[in-house]
C-alpha atoms as a PDB file:
ATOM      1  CA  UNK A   1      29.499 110.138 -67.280  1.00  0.00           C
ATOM      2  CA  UNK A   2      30.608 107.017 -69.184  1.00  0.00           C
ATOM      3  CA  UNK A   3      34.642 105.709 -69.415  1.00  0.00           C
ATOM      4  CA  UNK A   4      36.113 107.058 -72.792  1.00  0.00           C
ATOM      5  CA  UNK A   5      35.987 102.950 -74.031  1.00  0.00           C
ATOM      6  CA  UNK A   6      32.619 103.199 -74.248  1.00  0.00           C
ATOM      7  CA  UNK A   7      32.405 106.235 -76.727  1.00  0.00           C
ATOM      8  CA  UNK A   8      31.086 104.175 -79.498  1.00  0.00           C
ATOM      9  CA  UNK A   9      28.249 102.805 -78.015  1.00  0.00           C
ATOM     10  CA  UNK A  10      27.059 105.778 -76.186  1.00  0.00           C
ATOM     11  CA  UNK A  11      27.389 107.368 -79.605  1.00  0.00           C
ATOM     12  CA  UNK A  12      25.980 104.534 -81.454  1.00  0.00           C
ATOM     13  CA  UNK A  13      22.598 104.880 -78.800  1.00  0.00           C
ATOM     14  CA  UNK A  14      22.359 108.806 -78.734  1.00  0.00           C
ATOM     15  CA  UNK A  15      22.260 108.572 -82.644  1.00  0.00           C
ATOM     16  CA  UNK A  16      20.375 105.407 -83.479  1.00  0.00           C
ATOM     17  CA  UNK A  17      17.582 107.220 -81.022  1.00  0.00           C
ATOM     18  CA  UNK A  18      17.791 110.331 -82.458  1.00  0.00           C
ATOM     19  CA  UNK A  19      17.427 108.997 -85.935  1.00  0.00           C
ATOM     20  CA  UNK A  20      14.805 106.360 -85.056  1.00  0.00           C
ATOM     21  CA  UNK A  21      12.459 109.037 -83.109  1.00  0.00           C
ATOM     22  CA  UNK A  22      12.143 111.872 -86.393  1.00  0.00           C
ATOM     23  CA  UNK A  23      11.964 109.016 -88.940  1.00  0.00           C
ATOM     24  CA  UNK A  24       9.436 107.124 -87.222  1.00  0.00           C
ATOM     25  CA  UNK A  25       7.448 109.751 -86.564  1.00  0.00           C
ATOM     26  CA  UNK A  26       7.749 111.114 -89.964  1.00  0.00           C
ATOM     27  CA  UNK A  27       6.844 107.979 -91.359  1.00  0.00           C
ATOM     28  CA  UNK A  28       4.133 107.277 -89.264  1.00  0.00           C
ATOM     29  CA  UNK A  29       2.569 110.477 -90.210  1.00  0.00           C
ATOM     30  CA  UNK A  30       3.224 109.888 -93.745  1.00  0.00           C
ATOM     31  CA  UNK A  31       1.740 106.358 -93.566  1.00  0.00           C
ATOM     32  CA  UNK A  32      -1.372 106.431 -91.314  1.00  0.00           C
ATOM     33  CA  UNK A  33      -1.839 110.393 -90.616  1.00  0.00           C
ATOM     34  CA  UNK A  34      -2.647 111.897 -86.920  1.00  0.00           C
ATOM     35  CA  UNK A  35      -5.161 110.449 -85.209  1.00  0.00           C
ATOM     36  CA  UNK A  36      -6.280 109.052 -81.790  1.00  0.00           C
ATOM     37  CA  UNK A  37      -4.026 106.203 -82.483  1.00  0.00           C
ATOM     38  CA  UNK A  38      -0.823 107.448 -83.812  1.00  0.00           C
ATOM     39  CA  UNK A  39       1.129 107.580 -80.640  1.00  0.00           C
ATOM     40  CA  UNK A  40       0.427 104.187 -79.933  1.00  0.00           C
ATOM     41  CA  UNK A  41       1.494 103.405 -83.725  1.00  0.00           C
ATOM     42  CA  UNK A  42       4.356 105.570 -83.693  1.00  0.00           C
ATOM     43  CA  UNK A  43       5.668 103.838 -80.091  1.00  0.00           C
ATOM     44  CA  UNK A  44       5.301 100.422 -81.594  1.00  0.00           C
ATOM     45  CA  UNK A  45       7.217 101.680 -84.632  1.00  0.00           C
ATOM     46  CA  UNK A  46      10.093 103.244 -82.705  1.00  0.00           C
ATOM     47  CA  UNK A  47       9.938  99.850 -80.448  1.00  0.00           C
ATOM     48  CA  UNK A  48      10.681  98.160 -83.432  1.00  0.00           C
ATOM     49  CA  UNK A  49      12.951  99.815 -85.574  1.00  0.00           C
ATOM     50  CA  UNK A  50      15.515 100.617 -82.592  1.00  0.00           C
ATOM     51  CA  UNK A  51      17.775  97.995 -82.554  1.00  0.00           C
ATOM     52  CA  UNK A  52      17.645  97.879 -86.688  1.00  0.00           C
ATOM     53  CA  UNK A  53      19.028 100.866 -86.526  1.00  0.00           C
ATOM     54  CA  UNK A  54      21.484 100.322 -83.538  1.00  0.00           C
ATOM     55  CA  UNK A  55      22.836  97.760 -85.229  1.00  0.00           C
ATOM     56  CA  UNK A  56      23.053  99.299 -88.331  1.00  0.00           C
ATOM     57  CA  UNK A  57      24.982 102.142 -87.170  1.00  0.00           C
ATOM     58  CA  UNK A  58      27.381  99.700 -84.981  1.00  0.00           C
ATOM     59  CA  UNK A  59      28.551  97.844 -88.066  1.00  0.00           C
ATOM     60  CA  UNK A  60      27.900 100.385 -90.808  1.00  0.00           C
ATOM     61  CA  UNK A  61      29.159 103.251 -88.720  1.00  0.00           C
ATOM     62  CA  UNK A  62      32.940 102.715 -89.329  1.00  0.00           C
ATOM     63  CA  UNK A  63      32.771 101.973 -93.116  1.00  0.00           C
ATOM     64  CA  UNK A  64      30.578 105.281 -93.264  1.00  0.00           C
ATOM     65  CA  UNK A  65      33.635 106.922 -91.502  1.00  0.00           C
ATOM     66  CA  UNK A  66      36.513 105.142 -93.532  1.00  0.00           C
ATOM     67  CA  UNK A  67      34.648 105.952 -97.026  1.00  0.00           C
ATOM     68  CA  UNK A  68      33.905 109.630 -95.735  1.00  0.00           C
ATOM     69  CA  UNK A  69      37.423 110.081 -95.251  1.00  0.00           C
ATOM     70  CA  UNK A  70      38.342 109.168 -98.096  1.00  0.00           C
ATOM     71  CA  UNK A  71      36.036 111.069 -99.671  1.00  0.00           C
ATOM     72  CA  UNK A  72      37.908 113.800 -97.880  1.00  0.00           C
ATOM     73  CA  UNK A  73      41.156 116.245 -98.908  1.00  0.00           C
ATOM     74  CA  UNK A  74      43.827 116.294 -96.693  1.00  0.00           C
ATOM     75  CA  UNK A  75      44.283 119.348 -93.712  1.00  0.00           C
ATOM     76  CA  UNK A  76      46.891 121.744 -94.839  1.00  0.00           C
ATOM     77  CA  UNK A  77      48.796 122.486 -92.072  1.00  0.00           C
ATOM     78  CA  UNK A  78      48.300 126.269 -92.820  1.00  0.00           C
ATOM     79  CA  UNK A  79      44.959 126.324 -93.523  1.00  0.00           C
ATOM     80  CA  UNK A  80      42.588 127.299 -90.570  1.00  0.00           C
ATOM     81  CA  UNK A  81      39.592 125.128 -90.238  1.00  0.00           C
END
């Protein structure tokens, strides 16, 4: 288990991995189809496009949050979920 003060970079790593291994795959697929090869392609993409997207989601992840709630209307007290 990790210290609370490290929430949003465990976060930021459990997400940028999830998101990197379905769109790299995807794309792969998409791109050059399933062969012999596209494990070895789809590696070298994930390799890659990891810390893009860690990064991405480090500094972009806040304003995502602060525009989202704002986006947002405010809890009623009474209301239930």
């Amino acid at each position: 288990m990790f210290p609370a003060r490290y929430e949003r970079y465990v976060f930021t790593t459990v997400m940028a991995l999830l998101m990197v291994f379905v769109m790299t795959m995807v794309i792969t697929l998409i791109n050059t189809g399933f062969d012999a090869g596209f494990f070895a392609r789809w590696a070298q993409a994930f390799v890659m496009a990891f810390p893009i997207a860690y990064g991405a989601i480090l500094v972009f992840g806040p304003v995502a949050r602060k525009v989202t709630m704002a986006l947002m209307k405010p809890r009623q007290a009474d209301q239930a979920g």
